[in-house]
Protein backbone atom coordinates (compact mmCIF):
# COMPACT_ATOMS: atom_id res chain seq x y z
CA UNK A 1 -45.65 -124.83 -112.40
CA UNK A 2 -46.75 -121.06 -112.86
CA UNK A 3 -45.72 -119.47 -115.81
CA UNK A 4 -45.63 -115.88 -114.26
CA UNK A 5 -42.09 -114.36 -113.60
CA UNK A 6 -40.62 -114.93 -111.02
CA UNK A 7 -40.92 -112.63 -107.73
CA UNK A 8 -38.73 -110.95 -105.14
CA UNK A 9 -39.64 -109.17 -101.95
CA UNK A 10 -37.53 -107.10 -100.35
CA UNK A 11 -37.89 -105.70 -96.17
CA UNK A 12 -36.02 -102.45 -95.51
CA UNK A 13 -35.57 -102.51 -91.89
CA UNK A 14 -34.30 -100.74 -88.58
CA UNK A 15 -33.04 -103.48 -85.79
CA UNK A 16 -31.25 -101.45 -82.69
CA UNK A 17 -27.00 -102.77 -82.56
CA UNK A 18 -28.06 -104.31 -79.07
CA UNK A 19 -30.69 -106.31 -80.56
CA UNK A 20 -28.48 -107.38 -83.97
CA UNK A 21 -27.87 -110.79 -82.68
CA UNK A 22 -31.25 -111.79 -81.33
CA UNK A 23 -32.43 -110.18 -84.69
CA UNK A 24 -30.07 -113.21 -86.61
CA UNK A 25 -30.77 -115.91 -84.29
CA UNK A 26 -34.62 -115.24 -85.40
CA UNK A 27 -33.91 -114.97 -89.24
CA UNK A 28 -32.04 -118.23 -88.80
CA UNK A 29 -35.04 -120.23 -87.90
CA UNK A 30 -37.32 -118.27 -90.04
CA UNK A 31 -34.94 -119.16 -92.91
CA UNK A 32 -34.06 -122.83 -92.99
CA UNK A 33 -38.00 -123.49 -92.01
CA UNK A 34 -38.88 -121.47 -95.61
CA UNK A 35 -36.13 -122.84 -97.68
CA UNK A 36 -37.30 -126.62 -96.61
CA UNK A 37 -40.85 -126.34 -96.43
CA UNK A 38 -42.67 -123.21 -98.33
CA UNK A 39 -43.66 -124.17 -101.44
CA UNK A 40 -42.14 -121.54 -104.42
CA UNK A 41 -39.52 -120.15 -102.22
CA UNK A 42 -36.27 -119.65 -104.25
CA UNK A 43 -33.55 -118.37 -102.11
CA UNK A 44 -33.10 -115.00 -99.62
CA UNK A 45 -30.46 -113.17 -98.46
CA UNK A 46 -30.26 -111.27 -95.08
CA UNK A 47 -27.67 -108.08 -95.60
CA UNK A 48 -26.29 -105.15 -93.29
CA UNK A 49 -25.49 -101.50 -94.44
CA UNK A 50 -22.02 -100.90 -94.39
CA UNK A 51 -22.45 -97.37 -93.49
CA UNK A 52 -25.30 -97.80 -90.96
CA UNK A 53 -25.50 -100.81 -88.44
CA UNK A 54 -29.06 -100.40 -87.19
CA UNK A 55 -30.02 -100.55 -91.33
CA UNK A 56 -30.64 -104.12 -93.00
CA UNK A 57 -32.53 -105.44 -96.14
CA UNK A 58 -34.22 -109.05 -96.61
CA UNK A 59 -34.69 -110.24 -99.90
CA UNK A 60 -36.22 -113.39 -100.96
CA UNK A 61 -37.13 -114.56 -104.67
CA UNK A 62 -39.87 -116.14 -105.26
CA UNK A 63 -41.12 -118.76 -108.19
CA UNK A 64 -44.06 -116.15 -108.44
CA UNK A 65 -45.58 -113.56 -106.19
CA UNK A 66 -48.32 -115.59 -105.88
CA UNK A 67 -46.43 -117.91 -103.61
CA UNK A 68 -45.16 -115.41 -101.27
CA UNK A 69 -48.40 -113.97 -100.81
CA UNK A 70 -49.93 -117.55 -99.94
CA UNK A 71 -47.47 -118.07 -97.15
CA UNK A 72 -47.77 -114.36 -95.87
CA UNK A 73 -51.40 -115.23 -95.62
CA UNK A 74 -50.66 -118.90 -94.04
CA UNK A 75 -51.77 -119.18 -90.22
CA UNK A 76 -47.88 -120.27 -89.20
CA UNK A 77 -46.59 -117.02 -90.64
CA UNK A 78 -47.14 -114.42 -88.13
CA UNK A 79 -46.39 -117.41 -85.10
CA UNK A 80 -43.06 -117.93 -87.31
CA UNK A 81 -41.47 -114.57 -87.47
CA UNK A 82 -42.55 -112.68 -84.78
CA UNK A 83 -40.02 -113.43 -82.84
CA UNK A 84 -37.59 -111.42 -85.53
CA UNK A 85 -40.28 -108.63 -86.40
CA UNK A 86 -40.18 -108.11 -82.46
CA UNK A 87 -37.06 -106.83 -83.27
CA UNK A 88 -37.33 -104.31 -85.81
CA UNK A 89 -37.73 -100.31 -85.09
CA UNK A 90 -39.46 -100.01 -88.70
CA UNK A 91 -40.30 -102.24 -91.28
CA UNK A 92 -40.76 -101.52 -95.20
CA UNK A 93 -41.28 -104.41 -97.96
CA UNK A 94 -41.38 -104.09 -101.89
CA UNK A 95 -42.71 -106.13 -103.98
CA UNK A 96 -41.21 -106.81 -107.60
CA UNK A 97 -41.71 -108.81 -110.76
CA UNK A 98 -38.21 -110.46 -112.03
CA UNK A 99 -37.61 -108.57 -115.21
CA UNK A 100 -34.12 -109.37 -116.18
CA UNK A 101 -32.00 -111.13 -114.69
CA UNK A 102 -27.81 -111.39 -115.00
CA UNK A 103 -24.94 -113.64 -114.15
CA UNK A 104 -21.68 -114.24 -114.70
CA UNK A 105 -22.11 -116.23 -118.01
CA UNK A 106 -26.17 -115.51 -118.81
CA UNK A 107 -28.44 -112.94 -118.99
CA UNK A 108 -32.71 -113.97 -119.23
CA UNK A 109 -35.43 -111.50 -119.96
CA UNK A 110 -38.57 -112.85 -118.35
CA UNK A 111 -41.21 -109.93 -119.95
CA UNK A 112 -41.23 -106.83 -121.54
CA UNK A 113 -38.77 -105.65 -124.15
CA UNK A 114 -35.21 -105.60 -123.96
């Protein structure tokens, strides 16, 4: 196991209203295939601006960047979601180290000083 913090990636993207559910039936595949088979994937989370219907963000956390950037790099990757990229307008992703991290009950600094 990697002792770097953990990472999360996050897609700012444009998919056209007509297009929104074709857009989710894609993420849907892409997602259950990741969360059951690529190794260091955490958990993601598909959202939709509640001001602007064409806007949505992806995140995904990752046990490290290291692993994210192994499956962007894998040869199933662009096969896998291209059927959901086909959807988007424009496209953005971020790429961030977990600093700190809060819940309910805990709260974990993972570098740096508090």
């Amino acid at each position: 196991m990697s002792d770097a913090p953990r990472g999360r990636v996050v897609f700012l993207i444009r998919v056209p209203a007509e297009r929104s559910q074709e857009f989710l039936d894609a993420y849907e595949k892409v997602r259950y295939l990741v969360a059951e088979g690529v190794p260091g994937h955490v958990k993601d989370q598909v959202c939709r601006s509640a001001t602007d219907p064409e806007q949505w963000l992806i995140t995904s956390e990752w046990r490290d960047l290291a692993d994210f950037e192994a499956w962007e790099r894998s040869p199933d990757h662009r096969e896998l979601v291209g059927p959901m990229r086909d959807c988007f307008t424009e496209a953005r992703s971020l790429r961030f180290v977990i600093h700190t991290s809060t819940t309910a009950t805990t709260s974990t600094t993972t570098g740096g000083q508090r």
